[in-house]
Protein backbone atom coordinates (compact mmCIF):
# COMPACT_ATOMS: atom_id res chain seq x y z
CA UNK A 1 0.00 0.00 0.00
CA UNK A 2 1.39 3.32 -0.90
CA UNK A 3 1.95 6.15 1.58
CA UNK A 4 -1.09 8.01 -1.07
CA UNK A 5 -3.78 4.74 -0.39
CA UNK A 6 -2.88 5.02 2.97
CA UNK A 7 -3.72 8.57 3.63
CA UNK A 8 -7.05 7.82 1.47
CA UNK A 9 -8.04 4.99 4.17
CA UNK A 10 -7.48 7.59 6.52
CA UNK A 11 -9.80 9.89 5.59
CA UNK A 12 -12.43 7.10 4.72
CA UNK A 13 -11.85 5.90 8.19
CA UNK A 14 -13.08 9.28 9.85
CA UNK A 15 -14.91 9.12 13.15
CA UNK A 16 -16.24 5.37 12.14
CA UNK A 17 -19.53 4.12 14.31
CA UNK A 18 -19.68 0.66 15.09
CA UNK A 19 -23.65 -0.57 15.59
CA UNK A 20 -23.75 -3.48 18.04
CA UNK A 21 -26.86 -6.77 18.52
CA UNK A 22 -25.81 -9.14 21.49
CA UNK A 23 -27.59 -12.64 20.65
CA UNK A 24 -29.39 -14.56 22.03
CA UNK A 25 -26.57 -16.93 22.11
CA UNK A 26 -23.79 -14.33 23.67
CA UNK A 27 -22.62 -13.33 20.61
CA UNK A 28 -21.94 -9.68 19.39
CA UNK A 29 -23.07 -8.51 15.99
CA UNK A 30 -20.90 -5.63 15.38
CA UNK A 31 -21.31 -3.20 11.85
CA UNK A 32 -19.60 -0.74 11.26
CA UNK A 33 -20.09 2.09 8.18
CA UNK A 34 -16.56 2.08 6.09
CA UNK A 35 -16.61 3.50 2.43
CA UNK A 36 -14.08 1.39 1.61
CA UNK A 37 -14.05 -1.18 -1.73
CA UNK A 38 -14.79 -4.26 -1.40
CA UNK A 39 -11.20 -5.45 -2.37
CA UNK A 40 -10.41 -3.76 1.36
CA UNK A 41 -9.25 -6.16 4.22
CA UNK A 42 -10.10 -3.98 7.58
CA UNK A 43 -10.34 -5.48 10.84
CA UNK A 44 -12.21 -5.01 14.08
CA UNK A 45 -9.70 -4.89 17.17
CA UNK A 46 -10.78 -5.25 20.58
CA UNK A 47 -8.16 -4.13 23.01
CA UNK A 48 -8.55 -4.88 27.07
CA UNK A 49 -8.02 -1.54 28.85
CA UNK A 50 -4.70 -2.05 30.79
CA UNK A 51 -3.78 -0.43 34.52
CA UNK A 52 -2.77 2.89 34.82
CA UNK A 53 0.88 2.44 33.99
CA UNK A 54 0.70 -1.08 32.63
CA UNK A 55 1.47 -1.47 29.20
CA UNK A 56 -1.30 -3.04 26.44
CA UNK A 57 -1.04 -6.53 26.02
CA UNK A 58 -4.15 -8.25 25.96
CA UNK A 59 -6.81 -8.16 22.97
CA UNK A 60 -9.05 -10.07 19.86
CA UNK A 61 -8.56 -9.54 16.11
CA UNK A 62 -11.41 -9.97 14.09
CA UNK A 63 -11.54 -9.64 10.01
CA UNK A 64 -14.72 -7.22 9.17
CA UNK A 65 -16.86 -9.07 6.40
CA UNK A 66 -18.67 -7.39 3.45
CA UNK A 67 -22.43 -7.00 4.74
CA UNK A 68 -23.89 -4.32 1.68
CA UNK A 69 -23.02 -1.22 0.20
CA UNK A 70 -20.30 0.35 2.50
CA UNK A 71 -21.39 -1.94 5.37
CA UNK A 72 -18.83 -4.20 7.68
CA UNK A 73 -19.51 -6.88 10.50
CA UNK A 74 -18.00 -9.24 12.58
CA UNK A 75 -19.06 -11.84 15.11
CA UNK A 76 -16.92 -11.68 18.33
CA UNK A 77 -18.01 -15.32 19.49
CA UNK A 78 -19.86 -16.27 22.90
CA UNK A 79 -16.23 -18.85 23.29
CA UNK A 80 -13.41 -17.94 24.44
CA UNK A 81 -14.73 -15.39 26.96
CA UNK A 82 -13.48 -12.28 27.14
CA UNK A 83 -10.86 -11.37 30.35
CA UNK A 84 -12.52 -9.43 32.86
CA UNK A 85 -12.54 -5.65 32.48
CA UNK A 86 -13.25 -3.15 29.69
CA UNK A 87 -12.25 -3.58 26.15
CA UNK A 88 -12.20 -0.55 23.69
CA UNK A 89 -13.08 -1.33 20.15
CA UNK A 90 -10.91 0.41 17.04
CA UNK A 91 -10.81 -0.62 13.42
CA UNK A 92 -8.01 -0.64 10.71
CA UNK A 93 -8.97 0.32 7.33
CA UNK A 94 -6.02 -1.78 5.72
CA UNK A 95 -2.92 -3.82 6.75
CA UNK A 96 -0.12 -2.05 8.57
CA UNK A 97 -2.89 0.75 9.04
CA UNK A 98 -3.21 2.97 12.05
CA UNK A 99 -6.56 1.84 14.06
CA UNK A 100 -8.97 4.66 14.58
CA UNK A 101 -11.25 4.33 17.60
CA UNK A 102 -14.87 3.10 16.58
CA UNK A 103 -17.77 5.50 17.86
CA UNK A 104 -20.80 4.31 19.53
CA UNK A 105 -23.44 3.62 17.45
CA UNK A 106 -27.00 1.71 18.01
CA UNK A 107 -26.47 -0.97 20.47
CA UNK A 108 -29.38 -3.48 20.29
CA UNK A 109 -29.25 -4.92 24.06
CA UNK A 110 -32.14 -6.48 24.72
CA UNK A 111 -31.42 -10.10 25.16
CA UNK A 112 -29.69 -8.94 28.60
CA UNK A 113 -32.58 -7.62 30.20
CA UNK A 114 -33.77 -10.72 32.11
CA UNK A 115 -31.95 -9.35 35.29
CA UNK A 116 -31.26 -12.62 35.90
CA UNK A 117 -34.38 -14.90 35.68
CA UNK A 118 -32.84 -17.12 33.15
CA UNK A 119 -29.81 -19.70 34.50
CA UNK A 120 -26.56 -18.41 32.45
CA UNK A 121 -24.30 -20.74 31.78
CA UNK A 122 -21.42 -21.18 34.14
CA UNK A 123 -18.46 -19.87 34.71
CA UNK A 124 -20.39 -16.88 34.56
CA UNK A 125 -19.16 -14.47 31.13
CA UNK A 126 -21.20 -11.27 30.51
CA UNK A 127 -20.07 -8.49 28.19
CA UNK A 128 -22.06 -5.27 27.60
CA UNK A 129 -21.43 -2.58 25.20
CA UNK A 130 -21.24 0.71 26.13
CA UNK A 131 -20.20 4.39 25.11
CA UNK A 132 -17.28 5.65 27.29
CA UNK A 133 -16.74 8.75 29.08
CA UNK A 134 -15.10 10.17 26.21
CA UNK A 135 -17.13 8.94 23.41
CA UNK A 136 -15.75 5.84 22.78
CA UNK A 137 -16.96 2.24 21.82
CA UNK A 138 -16.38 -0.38 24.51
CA UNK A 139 -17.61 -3.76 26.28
CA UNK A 140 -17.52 -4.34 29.82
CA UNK A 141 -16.35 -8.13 30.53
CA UNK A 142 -16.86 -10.17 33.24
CA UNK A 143 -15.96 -13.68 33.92
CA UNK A 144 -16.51 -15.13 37.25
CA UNK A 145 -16.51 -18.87 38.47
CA UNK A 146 -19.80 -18.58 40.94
CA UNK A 147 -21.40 -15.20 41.03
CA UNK A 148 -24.31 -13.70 43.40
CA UNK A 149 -26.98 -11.62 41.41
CA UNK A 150 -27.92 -8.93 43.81
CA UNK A 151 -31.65 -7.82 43.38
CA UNK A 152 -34.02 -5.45 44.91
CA UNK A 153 -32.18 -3.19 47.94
CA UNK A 154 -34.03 -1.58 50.72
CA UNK A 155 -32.96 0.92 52.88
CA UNK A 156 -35.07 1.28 56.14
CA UNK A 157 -33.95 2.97 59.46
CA UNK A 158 -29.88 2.09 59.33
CA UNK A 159 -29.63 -0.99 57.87
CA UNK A 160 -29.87 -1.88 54.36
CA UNK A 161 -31.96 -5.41 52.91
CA UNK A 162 -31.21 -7.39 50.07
CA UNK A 163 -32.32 -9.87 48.44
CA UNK A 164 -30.14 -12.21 45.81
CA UNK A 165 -29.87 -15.43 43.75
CA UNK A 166 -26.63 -17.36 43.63
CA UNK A 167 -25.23 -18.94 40.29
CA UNK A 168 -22.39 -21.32 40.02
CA UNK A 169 -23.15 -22.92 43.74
CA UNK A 170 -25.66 -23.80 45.70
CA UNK A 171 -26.53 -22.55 49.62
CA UNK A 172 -25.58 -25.27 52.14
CA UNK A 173 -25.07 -25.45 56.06
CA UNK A 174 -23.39 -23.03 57.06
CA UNK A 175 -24.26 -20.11 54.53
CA UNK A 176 -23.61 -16.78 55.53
CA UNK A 177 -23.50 -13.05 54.47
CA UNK A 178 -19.20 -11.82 54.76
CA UNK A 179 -18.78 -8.43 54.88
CA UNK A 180 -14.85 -7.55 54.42
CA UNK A 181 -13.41 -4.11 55.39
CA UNK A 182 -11.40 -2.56 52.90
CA UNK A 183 -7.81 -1.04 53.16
CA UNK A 184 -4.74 -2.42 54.91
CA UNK A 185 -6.37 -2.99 58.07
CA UNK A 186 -8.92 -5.60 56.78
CA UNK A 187 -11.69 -7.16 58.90
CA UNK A 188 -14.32 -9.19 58.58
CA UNK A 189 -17.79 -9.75 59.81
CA UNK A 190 -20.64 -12.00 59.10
CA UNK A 191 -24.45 -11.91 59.01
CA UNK A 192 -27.45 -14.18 58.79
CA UNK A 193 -29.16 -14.83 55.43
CA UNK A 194 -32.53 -15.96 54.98
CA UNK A 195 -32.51 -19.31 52.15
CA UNK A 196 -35.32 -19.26 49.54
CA UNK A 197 -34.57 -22.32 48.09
CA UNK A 198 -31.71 -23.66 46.53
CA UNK A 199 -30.24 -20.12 44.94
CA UNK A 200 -32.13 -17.35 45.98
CA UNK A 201 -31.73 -15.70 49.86
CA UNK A 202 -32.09 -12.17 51.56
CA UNK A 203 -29.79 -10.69 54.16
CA UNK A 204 -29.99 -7.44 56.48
CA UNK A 205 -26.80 -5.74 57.00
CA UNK A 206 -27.01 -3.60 60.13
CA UNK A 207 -25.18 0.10 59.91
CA UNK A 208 -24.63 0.19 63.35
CA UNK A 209 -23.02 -3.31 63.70
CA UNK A 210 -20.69 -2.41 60.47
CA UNK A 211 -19.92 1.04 62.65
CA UNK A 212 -19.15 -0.80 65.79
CA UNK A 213 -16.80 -3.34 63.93
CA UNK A 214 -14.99 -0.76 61.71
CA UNK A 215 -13.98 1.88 64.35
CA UNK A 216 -13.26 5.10 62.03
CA UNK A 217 -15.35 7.34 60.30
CA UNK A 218 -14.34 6.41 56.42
CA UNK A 219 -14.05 2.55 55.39
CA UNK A 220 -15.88 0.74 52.56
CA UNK A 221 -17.22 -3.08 53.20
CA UNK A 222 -17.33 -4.99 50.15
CA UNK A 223 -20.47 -7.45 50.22
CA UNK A 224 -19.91 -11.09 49.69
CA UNK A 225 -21.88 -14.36 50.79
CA UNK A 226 -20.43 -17.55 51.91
CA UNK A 227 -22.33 -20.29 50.75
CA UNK A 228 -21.21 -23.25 52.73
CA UNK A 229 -18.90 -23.41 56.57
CA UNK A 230 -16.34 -24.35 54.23
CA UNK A 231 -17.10 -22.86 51.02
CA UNK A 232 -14.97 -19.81 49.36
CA UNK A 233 -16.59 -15.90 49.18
CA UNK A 234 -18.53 -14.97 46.54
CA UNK A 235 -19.01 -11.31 45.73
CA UNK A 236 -22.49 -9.87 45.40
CA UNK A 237 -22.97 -8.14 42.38
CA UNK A 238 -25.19 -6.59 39.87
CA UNK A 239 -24.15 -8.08 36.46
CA UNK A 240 -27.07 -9.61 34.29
CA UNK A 241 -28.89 -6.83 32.39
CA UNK A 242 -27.97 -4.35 30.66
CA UNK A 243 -26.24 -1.66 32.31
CA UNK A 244 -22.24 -1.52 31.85
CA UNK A 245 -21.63 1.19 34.78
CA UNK A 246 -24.41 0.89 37.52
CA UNK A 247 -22.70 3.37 40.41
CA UNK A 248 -23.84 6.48 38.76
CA UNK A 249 -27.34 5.08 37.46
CA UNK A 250 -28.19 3.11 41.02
CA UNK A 251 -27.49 5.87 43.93
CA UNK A 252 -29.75 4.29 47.48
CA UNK A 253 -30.21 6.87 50.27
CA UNK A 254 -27.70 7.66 52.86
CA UNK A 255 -28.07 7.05 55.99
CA UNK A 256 -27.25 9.75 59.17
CA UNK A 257 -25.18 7.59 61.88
CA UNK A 258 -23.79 10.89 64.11
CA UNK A 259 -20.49 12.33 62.42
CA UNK A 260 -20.74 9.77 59.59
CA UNK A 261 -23.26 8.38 57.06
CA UNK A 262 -23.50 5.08 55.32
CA UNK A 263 -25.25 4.12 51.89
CA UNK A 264 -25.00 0.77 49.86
CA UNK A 265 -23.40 1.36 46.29
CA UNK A 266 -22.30 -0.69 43.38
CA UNK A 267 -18.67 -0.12 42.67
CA UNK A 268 -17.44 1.09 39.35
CA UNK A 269 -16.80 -3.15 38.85
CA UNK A 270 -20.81 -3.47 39.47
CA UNK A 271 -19.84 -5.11 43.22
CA UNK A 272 -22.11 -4.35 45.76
CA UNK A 273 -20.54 -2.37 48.58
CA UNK A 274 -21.88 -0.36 51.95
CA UNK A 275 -19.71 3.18 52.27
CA UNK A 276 -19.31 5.13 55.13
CA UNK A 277 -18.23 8.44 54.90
CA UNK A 278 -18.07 11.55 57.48
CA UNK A 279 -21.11 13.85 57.17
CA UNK A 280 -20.50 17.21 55.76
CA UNK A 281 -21.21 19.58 58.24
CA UNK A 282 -24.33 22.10 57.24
């Protein structure tokens, strides 16, 4: 390719939108708008966000197929699931092109809104696309052995209930709510759950125990259940619908406790977590 094609794939390639239909079956559709001839060979990359500092190293590679006049898709396939975290989506017009970040464009999501009422398959792998911050194309990933779907939350007085449905495991003797403190001075507590079968159980976590146990005014606990004496955590979580970032989108009611307040929140990961924070004075 000459250095002329390659600045005309360039300008062909401006602000590209990428249109994306999860299946039924976990697949995602993704189309994307390229005036390019049909002689092109552009590709669909899919790159996993690294740590801040952390250099790129993970991502998929998939060839975009003719699909009409100007029109591109691929098929990112339900197997192998994508690594947990956030993938950003680019395209290359030709080989040994530059990749241009794909815009968000319709994203047809509805086979994700059960909220959990149909049994995924396990290990758990959900991935939603999204438009970042910054106007970007992206899909949030998870993948998670045994997972508990958090459900309706209700904050009454100062303590917060919940009710959930556990995937991957079943509850057994033993079962418990862990609540684990945050930071480097980590603690633990446990309350009761309530068993509604097989998968599904409520819990009440108390403010006031939480503020005993903690002993300072600003600590997170991050919300897990224990589904057996003997049995490894499992983080409560919000993950099966449609929502990629719930904290902004699901904010509960704070609650006064003297010089501090607490409220349950999901975490920018979707985990459900109880935050308690010193009250601003008026």
């Amino acid at each position: 390719m000459s250095a002329r094609d390659g600045e005309d794939v360039k300008a062909l390639l401006e602000k590209p939108r990428g249109a994306v239909t999860v299946r039924e079956d976990g697949c995602l559709l993704v189309g994307v708008h390229l005036p390019l001839p049909g002689s092109a060979q552009p590709r669909l990359l899919l790159r996993l966000r690294p740590k801040k500092g952390e250099p790129e190293e993970t991502g998929r590679d998939l060839a975009l197929e003719p699909a009409g006049q100007d029109q591109w898709q691929a098929v990112l396939e339900a197997a192998p699931a994508l690594e947990e975290g956030r993938w950003d989506a680019y395209v290359v017009g030709a080989p040994g092109g530059d990749r241009v970040p794909l815009l968000p464009g319709p994203r047809d999501v509805r086979s994700l809104v059960s909220g959990g009422d149909d049994v995924p398959l396990m290990p758990l792998a959900v991935r939603i696309p999204y438009a970042t911050r910054d106007g970007r194309l992206a899909v949030r990933a998870w993948r998670r052995a045994a997972h508990a779907e958090a459900g309706r939350i209700v904050v009454a007085g100062d303590s917060m209930t919940v009710t959930a449905r556990l995937f991957g495991a079943r509850l057994g003797e033993g079962a418990v709510v862990s609540l684990k403190r945050r930071g480097q001075r980590s603690a633990a507590t446990e309350t009761a759950l309530r068993a509604e079968g097989g998968r599904d159980f409520s819990f009440t976590v108390g403010y006031q125990d939480l503020l005993a146990a903690a002993g300072e005014a600003a600590v997170v606990w991050d919300v897990y259940v224990r589904p057996a004496t003997v049995a490894s955590r499992i983080r409560v979580a919000r993950l099966l619908d449609d929502i990629a970032d719930r904290k902004q989108v699901f904010v509960y009611p704070s609650t006064p406790l003297g010089t501090v307040s607490a409220r349950p929140y999901y975490t920018m990961d979707n985990d459900l977590s109880v935050e308690f924070a010193p009250r601003r004075p008026r």
